[in-house]
C-alpha atoms as a PDB file:
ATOM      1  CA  UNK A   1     154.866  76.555 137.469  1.00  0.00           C
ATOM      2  CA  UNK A   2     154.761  75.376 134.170  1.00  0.00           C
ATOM      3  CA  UNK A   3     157.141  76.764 130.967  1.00  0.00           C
ATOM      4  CA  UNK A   4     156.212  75.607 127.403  1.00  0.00           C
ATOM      5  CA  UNK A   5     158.776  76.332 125.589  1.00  0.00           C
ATOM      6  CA  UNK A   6     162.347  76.072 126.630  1.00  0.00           C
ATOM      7  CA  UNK A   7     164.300  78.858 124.418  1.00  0.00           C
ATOM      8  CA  UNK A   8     166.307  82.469 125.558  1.00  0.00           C
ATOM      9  CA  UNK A   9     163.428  83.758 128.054  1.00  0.00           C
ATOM     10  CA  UNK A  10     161.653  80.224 128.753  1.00  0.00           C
ATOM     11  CA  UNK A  11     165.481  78.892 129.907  1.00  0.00           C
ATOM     12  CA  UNK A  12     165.889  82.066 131.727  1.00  0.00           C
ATOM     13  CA  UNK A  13     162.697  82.286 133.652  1.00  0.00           C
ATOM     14  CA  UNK A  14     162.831  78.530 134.075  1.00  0.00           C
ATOM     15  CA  UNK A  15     166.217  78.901 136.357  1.00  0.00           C
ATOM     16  CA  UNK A  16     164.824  82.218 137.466  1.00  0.00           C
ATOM     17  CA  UNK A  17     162.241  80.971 139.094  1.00  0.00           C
ATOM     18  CA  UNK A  18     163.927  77.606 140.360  1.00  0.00           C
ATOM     19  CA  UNK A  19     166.458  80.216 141.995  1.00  0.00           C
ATOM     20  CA  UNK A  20     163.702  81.731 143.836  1.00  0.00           C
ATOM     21  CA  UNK A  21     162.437  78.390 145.076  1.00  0.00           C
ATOM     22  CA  UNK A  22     159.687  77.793 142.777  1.00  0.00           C
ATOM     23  CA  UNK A  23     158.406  74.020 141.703  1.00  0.00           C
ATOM     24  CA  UNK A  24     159.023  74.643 138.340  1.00  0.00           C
ATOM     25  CA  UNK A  25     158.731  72.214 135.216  1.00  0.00           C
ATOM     26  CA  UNK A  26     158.411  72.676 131.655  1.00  0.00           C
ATOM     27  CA  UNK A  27     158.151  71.641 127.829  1.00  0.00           C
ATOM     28  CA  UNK A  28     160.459  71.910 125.172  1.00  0.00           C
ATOM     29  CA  UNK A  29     160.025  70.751 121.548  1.00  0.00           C
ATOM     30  CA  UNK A  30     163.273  69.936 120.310  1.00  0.00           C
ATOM     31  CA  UNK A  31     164.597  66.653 122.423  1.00  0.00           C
ATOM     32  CA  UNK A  32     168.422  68.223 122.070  1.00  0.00           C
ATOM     33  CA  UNK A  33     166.821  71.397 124.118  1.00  0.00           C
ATOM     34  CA  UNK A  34     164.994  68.583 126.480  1.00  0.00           C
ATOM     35  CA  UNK A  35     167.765  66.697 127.210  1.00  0.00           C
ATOM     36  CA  UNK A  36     170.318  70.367 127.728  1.00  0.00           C
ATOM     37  CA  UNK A  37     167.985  71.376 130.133  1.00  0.00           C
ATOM     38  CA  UNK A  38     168.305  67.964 132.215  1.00  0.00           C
ATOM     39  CA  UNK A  39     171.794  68.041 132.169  1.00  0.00           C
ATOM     40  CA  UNK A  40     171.510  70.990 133.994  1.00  0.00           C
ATOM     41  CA  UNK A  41     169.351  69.513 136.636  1.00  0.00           C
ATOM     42  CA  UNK A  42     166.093  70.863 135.282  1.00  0.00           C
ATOM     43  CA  UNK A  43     162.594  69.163 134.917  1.00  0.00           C
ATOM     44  CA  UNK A  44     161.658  69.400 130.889  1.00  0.00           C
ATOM     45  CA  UNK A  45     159.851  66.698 128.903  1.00  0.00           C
ATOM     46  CA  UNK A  46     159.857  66.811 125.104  1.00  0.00           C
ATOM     47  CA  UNK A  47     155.975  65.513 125.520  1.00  0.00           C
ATOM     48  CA  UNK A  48     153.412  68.228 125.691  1.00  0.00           C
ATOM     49  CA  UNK A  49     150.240  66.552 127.105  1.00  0.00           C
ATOM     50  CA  UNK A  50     151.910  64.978 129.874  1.00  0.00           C
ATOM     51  CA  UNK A  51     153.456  68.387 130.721  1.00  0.00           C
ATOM     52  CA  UNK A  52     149.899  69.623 130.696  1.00  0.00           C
ATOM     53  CA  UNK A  53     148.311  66.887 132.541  1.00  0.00           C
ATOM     54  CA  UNK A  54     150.328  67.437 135.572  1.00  0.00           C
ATOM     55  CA  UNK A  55     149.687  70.861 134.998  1.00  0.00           C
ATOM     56  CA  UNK A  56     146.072  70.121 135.374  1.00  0.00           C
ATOM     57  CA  UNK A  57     146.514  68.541 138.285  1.00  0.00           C
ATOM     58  CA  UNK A  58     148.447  70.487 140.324  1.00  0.00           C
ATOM     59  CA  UNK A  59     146.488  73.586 139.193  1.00  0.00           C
ATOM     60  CA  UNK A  60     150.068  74.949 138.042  1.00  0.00           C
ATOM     61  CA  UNK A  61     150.572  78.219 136.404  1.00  0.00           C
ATOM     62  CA  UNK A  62     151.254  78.233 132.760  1.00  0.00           C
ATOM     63  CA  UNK A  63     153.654  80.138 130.931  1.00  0.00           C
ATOM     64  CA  UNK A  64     153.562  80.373 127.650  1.00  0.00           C
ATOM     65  CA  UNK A  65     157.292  81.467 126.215  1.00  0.00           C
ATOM     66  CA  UNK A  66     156.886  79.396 122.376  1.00  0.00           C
ATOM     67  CA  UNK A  67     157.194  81.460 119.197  1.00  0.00           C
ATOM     68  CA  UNK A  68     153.698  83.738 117.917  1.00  0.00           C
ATOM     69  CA  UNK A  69     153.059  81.250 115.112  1.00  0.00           C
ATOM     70  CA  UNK A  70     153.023  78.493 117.517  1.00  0.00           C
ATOM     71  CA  UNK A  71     150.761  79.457 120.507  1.00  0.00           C
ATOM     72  CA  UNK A  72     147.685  78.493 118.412  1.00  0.00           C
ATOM     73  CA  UNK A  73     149.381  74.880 118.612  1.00  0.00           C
ATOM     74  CA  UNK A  74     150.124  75.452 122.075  1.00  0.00           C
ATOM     75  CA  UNK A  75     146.282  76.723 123.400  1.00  0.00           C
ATOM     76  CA  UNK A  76     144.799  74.059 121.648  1.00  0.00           C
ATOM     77  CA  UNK A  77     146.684  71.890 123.849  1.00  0.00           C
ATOM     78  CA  UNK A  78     146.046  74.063 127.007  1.00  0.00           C
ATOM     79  CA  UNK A  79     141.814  73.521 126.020  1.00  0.00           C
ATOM     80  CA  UNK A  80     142.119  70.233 125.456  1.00  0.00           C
ATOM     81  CA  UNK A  81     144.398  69.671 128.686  1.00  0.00           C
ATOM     82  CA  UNK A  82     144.782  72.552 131.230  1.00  0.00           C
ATOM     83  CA  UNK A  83     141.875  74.738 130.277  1.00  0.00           C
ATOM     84  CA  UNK A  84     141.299  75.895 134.562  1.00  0.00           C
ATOM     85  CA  UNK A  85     144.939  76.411 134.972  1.00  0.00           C
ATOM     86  CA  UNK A  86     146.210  80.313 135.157  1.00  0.00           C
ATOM     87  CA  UNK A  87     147.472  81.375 132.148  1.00  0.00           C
ATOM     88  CA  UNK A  88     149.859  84.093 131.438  1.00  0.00           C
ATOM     89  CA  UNK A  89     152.633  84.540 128.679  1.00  0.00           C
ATOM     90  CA  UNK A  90     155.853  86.336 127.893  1.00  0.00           C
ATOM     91  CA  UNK A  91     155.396  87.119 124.079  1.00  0.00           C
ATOM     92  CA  UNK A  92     156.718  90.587 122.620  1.00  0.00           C
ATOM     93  CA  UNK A  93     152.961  91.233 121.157  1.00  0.00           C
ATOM     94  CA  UNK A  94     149.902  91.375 123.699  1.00  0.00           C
ATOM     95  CA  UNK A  95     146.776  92.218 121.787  1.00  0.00           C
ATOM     96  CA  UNK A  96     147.407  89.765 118.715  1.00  0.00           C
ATOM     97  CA  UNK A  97     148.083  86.675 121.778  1.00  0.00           C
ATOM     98  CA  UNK A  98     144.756  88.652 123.047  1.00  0.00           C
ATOM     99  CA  UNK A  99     142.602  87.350 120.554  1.00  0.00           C
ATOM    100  CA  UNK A 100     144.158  84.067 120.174  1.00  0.00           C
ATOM    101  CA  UNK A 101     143.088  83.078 123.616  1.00  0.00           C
ATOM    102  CA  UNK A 102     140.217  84.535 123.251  1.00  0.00           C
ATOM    103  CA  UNK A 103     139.687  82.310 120.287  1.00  0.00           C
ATOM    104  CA  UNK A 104     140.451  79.389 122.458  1.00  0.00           C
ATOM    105  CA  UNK A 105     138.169  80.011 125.457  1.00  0.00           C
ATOM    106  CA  UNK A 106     140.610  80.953 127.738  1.00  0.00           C
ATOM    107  CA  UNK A 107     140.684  84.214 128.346  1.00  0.00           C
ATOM    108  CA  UNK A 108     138.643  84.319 131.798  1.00  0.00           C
ATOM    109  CA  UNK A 109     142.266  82.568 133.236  1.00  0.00           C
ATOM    110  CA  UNK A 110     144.681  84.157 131.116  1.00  0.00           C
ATOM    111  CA  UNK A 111     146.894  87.537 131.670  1.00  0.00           C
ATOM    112  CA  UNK A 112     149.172  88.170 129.344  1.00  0.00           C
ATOM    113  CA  UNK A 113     152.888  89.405 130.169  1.00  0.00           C
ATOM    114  CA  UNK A 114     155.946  90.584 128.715  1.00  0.00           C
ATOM    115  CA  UNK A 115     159.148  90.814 130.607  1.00  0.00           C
ATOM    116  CA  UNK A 116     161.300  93.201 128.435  1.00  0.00           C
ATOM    117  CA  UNK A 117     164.701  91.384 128.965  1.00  0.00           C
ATOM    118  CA  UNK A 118     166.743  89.656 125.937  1.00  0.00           C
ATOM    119  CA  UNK A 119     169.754  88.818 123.909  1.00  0.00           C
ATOM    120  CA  UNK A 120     170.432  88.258 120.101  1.00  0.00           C
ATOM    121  CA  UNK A 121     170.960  84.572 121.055  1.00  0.00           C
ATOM    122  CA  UNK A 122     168.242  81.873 121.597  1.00  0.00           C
ATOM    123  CA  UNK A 123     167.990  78.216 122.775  1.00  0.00           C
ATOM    124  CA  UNK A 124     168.578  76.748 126.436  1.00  0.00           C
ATOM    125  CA  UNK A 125     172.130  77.679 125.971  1.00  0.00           C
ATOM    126  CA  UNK A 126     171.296  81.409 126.112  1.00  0.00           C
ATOM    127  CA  UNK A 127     169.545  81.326 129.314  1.00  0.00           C
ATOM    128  CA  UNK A 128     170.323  82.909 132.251  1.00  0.00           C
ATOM    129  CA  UNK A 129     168.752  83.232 135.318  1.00  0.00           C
ATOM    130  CA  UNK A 130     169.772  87.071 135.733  1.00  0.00           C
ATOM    131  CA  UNK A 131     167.941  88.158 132.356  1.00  0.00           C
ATOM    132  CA  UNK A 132     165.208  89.779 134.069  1.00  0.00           C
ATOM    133  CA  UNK A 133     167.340  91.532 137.374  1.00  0.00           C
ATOM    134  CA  UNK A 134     165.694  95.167 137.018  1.00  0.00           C
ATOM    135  CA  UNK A 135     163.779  94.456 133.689  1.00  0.00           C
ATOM    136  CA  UNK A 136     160.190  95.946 133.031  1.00  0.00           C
ATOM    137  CA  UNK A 137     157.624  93.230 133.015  1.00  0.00           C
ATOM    138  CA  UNK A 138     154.498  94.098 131.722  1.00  0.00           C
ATOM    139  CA  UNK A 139     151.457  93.062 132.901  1.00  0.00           C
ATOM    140  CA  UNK A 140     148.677  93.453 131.098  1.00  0.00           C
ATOM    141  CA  UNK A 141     145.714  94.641 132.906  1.00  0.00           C
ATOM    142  CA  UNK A 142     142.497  94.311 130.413  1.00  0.00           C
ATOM    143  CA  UNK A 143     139.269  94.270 131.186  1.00  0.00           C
ATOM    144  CA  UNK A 144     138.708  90.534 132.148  1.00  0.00           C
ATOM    145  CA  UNK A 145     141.975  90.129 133.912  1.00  0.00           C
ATOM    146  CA  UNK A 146     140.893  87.982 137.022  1.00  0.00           C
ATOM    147  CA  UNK A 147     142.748  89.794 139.852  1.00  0.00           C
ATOM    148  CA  UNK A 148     143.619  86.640 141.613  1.00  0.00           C
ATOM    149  CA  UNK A 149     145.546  85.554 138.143  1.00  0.00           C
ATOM    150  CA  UNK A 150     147.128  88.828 138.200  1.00  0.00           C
ATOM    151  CA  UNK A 151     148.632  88.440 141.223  1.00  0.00           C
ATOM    152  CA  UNK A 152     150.323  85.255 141.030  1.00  0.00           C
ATOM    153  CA  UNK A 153     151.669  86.579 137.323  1.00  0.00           C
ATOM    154  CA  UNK A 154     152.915  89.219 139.720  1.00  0.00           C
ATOM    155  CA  UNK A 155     154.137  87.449 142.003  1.00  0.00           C
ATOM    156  CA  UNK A 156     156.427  85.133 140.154  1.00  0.00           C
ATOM    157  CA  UNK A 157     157.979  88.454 137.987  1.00  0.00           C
ATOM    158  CA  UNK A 158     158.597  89.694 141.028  1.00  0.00           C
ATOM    159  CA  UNK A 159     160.160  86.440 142.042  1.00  0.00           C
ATOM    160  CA  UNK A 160     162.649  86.785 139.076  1.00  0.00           C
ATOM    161  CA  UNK A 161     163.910  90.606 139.960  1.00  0.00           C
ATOM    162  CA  UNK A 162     161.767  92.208 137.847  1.00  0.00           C
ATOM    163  CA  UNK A 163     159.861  95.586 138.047  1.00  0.00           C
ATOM    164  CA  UNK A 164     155.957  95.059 136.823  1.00  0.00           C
ATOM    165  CA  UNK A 165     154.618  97.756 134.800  1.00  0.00           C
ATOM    166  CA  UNK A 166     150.731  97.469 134.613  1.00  0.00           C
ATOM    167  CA  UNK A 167     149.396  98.287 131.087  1.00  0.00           C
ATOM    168  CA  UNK A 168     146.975  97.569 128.746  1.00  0.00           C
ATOM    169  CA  UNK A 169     147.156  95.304 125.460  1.00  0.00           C
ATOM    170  CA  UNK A 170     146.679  97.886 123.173  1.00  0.00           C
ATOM    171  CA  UNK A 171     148.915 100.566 124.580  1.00  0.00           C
ATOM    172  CA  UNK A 172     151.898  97.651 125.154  1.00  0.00           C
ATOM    173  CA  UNK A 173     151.888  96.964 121.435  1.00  0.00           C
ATOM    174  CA  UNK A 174     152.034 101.113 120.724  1.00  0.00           C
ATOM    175  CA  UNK A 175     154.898 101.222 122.806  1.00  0.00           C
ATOM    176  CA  UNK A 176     156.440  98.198 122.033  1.00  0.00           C
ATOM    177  CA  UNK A 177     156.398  98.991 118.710  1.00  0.00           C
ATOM    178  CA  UNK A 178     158.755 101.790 119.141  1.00  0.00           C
ATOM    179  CA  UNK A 179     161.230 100.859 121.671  1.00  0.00           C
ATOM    180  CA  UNK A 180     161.315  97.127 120.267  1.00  0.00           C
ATOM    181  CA  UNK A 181     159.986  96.116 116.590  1.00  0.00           C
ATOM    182  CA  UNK A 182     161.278  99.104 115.284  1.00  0.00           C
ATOM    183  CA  UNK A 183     164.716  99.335 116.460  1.00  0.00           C
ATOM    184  CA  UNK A 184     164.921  95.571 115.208  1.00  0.00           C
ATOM    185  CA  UNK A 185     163.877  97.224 111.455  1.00  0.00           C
ATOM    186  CA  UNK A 186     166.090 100.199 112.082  1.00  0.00           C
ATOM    187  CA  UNK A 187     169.306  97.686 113.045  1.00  0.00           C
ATOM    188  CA  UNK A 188     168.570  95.695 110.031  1.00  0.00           C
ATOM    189  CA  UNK A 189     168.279  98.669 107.291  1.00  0.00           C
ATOM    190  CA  UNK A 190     171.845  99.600 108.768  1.00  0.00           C
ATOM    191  CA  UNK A 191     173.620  96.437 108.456  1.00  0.00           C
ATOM    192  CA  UNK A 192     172.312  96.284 104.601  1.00  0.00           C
ATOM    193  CA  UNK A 193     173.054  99.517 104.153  1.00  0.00           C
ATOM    194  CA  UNK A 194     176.500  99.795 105.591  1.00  0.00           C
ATOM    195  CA  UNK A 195     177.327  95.865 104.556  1.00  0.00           C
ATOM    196  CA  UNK A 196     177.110  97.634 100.424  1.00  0.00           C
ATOM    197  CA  UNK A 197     180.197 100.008 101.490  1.00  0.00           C
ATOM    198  CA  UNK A 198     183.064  97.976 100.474  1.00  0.00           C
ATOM    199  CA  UNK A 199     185.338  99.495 103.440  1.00  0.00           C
ATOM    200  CA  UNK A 200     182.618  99.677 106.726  1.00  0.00           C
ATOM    201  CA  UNK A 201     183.080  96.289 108.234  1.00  0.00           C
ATOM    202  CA  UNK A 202     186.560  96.916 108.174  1.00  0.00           C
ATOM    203  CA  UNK A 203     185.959 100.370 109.841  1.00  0.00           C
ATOM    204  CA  UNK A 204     182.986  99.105 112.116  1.00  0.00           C
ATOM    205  CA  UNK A 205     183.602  99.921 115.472  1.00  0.00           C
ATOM    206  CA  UNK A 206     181.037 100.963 119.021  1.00  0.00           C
ATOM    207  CA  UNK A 207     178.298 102.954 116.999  1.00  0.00           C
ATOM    208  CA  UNK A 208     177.908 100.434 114.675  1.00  0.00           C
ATOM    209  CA  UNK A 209     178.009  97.047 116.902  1.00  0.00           C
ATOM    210  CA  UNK A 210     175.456  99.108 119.190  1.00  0.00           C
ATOM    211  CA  UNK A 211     173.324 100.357 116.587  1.00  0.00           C
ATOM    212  CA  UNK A 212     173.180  96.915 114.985  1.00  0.00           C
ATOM    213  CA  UNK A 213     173.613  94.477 118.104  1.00  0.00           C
ATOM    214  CA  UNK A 214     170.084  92.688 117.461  1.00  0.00           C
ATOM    215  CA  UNK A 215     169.972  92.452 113.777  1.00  0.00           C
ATOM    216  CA  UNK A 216     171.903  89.500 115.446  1.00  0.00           C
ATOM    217  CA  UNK A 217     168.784  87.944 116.472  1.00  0.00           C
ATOM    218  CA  UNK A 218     167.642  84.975 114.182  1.00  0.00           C
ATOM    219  CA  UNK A 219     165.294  85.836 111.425  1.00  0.00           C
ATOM    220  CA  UNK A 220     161.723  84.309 112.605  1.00  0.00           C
ATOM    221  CA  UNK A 221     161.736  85.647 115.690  1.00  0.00           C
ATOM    222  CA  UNK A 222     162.216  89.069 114.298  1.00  0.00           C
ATOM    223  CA  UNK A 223     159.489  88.185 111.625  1.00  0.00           C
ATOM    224  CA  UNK A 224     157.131  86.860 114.374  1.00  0.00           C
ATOM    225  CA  UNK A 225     157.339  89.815 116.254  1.00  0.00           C
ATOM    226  CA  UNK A 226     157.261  92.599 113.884  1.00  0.00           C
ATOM    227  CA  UNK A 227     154.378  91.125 111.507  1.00  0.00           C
ATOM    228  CA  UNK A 228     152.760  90.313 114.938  1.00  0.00           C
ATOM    229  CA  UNK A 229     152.425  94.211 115.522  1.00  0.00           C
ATOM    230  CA  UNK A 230     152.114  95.579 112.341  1.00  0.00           C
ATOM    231  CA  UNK A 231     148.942  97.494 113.297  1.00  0.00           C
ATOM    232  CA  UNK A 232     151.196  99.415 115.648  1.00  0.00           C
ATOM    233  CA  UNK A 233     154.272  98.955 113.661  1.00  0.00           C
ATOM    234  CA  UNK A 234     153.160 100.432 110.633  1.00  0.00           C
ATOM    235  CA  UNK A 235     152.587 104.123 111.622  1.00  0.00           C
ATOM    236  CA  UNK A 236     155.982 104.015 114.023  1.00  0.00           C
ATOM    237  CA  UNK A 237     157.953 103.258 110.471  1.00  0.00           C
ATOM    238  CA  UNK A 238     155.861 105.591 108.441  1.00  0.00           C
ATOM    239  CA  UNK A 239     157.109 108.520 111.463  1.00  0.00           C
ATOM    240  CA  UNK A 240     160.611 107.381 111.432  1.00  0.00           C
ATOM    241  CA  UNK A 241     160.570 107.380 107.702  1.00  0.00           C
ATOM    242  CA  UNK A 242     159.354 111.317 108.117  1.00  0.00           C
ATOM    243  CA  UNK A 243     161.571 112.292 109.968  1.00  0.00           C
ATOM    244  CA  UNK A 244     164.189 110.907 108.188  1.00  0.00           C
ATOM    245  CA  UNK A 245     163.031 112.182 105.141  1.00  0.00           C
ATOM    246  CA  UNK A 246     162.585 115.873 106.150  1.00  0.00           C
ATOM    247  CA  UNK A 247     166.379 115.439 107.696  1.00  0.00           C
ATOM    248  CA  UNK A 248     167.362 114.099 104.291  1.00  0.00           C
ATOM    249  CA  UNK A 249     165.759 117.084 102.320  1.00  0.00           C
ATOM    250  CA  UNK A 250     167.648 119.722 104.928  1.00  0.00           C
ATOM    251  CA  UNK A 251     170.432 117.909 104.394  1.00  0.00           C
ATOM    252  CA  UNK A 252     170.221 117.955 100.596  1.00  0.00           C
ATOM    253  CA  UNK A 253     169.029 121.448 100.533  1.00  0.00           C
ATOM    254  CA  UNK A 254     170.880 123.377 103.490  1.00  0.00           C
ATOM    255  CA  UNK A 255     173.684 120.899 104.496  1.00  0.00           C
ATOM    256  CA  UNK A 256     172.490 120.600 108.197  1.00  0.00           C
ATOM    257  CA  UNK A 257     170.361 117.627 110.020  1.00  0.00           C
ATOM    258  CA  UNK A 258     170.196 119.847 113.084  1.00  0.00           C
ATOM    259  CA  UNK A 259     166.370 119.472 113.710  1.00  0.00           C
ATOM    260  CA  UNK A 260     166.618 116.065 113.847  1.00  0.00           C
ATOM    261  CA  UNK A 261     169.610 115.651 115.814  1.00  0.00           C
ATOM    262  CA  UNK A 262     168.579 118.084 118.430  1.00  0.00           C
ATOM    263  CA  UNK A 263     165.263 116.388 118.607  1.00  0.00           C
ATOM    264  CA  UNK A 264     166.761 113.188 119.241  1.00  0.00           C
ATOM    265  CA  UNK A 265     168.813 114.201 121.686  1.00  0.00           C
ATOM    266  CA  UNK A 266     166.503 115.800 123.604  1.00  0.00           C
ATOM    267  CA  UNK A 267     164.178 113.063 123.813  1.00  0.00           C
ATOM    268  CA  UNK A 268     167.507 110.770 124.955  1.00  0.00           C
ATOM    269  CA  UNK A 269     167.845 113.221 127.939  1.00  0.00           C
ATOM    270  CA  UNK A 270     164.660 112.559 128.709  1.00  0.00           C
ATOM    271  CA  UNK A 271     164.643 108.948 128.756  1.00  0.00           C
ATOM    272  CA  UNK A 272     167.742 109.151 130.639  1.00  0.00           C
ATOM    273  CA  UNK A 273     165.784 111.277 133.543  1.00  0.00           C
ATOM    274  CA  UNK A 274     162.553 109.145 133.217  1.00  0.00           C
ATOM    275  CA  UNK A 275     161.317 108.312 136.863  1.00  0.00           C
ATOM    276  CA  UNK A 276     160.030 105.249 138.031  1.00  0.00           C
ATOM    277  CA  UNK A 277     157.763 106.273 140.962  1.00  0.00           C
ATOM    278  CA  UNK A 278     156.728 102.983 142.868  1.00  0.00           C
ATOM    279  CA  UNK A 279     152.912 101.850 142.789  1.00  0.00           C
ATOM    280  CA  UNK A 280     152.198 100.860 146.321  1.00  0.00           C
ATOM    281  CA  UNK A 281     148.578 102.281 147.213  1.00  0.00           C
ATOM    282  CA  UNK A 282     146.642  99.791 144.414  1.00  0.00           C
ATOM    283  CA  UNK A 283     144.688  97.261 146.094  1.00  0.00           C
ATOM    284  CA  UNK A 284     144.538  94.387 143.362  1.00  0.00           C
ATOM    285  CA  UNK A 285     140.621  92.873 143.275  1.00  0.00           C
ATOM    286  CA  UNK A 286     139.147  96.306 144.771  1.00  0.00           C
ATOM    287  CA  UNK A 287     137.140  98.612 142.848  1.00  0.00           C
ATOM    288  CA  UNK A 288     138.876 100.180 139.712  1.00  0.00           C
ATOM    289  CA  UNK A 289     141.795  98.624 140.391  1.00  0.00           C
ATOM    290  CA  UNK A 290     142.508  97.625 136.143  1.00  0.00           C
ATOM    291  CA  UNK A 291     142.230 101.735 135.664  1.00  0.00           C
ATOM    292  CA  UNK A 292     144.037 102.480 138.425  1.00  0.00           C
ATOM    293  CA  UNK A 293     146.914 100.503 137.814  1.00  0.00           C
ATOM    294  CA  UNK A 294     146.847 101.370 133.555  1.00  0.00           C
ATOM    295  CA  UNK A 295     146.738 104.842 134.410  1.00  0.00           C
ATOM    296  CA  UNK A 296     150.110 104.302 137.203  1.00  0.00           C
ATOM    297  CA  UNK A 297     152.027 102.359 134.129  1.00  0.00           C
ATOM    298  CA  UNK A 298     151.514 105.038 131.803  1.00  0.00           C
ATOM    299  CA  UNK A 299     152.540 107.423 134.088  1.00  0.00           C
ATOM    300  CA  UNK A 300     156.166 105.260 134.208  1.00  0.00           C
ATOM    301  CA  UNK A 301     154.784 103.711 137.798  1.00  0.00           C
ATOM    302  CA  UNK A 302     156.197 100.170 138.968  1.00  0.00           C
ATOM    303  CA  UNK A 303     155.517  97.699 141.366  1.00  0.00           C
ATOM    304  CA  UNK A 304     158.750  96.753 143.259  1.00  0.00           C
ATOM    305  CA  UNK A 305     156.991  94.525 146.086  1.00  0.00           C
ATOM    306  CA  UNK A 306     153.806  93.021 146.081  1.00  0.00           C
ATOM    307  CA  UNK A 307     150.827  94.869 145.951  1.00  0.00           C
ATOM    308  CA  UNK A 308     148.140  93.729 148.640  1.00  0.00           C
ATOM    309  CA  UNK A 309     144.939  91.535 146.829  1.00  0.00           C
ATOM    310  CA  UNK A 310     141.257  92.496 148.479  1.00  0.00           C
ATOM    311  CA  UNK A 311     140.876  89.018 149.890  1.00  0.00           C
ATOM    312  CA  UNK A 312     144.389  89.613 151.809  1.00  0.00           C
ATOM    313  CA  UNK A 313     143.175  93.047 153.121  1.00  0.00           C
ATOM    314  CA  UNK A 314     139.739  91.220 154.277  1.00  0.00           C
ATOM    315  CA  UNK A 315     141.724  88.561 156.305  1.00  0.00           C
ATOM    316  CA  UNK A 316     143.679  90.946 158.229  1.00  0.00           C
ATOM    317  CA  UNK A 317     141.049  92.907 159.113  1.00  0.00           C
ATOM    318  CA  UNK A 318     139.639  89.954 160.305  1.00  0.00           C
ATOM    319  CA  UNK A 319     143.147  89.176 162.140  1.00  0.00           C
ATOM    320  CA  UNK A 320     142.519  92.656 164.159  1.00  0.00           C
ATOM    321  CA  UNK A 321     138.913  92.325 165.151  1.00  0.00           C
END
């Protein structure tokens, strides 16, 4: 396996997947993140094309875990380099990395991915092979998703202690734009708000370290991701900004935010009940298989073990005759 880009969730799956045996070797940009990674016994080269070259020729799969403004730097590399290698990534936005490797000519080897795991901290440092223990990883499952691709993408999440939730692009970045970009927004307009009340710091206590925990996260990433997904963002803040304008004007006009708080609690409770039935039926490569799994993820399905490909189904019914 090969991880461009060496940061919070490139570290992580990087030791991750060296825990769970995995050849595993990577690129990092910065030389002081290179030579960290090293010292802690790791394979990382601060020199992309020779990254990609072996790559190429051990038909490795690549994992793309850079910034959104730099994966156009980073698949012109992969075309020039690695363009038959599997392809997947682990990028907070899936439609707008899509169309960028589309854009490329990769998309027949590429599936994109998104292990929902993180931290307010970045670099090698930050990494920990544990980030992803009972995380949702999402696995996009498009319309040209080769299943063979799909299942080594699966394969190495599962690798890492992650549950894989099968989705599509578009309905990711809906979804992600709720549970992700916009509480980023949310923890931001907090801090501001509470950091122009002389006395709050000094009062600051659970509530507010919770409700503010990753306005801790550095500025371009939050930028990257959130202007990545502003299709999707957009109309989450314009709801939010409803709702807490009509609890404003009870507020205002009747002294009570009870709709809204009741609202919100309710929907807590039922996150907090949410199943997670296990997908274990789906045989990846047969017919319908992209549908079948989409319509299992939306339904709050995951895959736990690994789901059985068509061409391993063939050869054991060849193994029985």
């Amino acid at each position: 396996m090969c991880v461009l880009g060496l940061g919070l969730i490139g570290g992580s799956l990087m030791r991750a997947a060296a825990a769970a045996g995995r050849e595993v070797f990577g690129y990092n940009r910065s030389v002081e993140g290179v030579q960290a990674a090293r010292f802690d016994g790791f394979d990382a080269s601060e020199h992309v094309d020779e990254v990609l070259g072996r790559a190429a020729e051990t038909s490795a799969l690549i994992v793309l875990a850079v910034p959104v403004p730099a994966l156009g730097l980073m698949l012109g590399h992969i075309r020039d380099t690695a363009p038959q290698c599997p392809l997947t990534d682990v990028t907070s936005v899936k439609s707008a990395v899509l169309e960028q490797v589309r854009s490329f000519g990769l998309l027949d080897r590429f599936v994109g991915g998104h292990p929902m795991a993180g931290t307010a901290h970045s670099g090698w440092a930050a990494g920990d092979a544990a980030l992803f223990v009972g995380a949702p990883w999402v696995i996009s499952v498009d319309d040209h998703v080769d299943p063979d691709v799909w299942a080594q993408v699966m394969t190495l999440a599962l690798d890492c202690h992650a549950v894989v939730v099968p989705a599509r692009s578009d309905e990711h970045d809906a979804a992600a734009a709720g549970i992700s970009h916009l509480p980023h927004l949310l923890a931001e307009a907090l801090a501001v708000t509470a950091g122009e009340v002389p006395l709050a710091f000094a009062l600051a206590a659970g509530s507010f370290r919770d409700g503010t925990r990753v306005a801790a996260t550095a500025p371009d990433l939050v930028r990257a991701m959130c202007e990545a997904n502003s299709a999707q963002l957009v109309p989450a803040l314009d709801r939010t900004i409803e709702l807490l304008t009509a609890a404003r004007h009870t507020l205002a006009r009747h002294g009570s935010v009870a709709e809204l708080v009741e609202s919100g609690h309710a929907a807590r409770m039922r996150y907090d009940s949410f199943s997670r039935p296990e997908i274990i039926t789906t045989v990846i490569g047969a017919e319908n298989w992209r549908d079948e799994l989409a319509a299992a993820g939306r339904a709050g399905g995951v895959v736990r073990s690994a789901l059985p490909t068509r061409d391993s189904r063939r050869r054991s019914r060849r193994r029985r005759r």
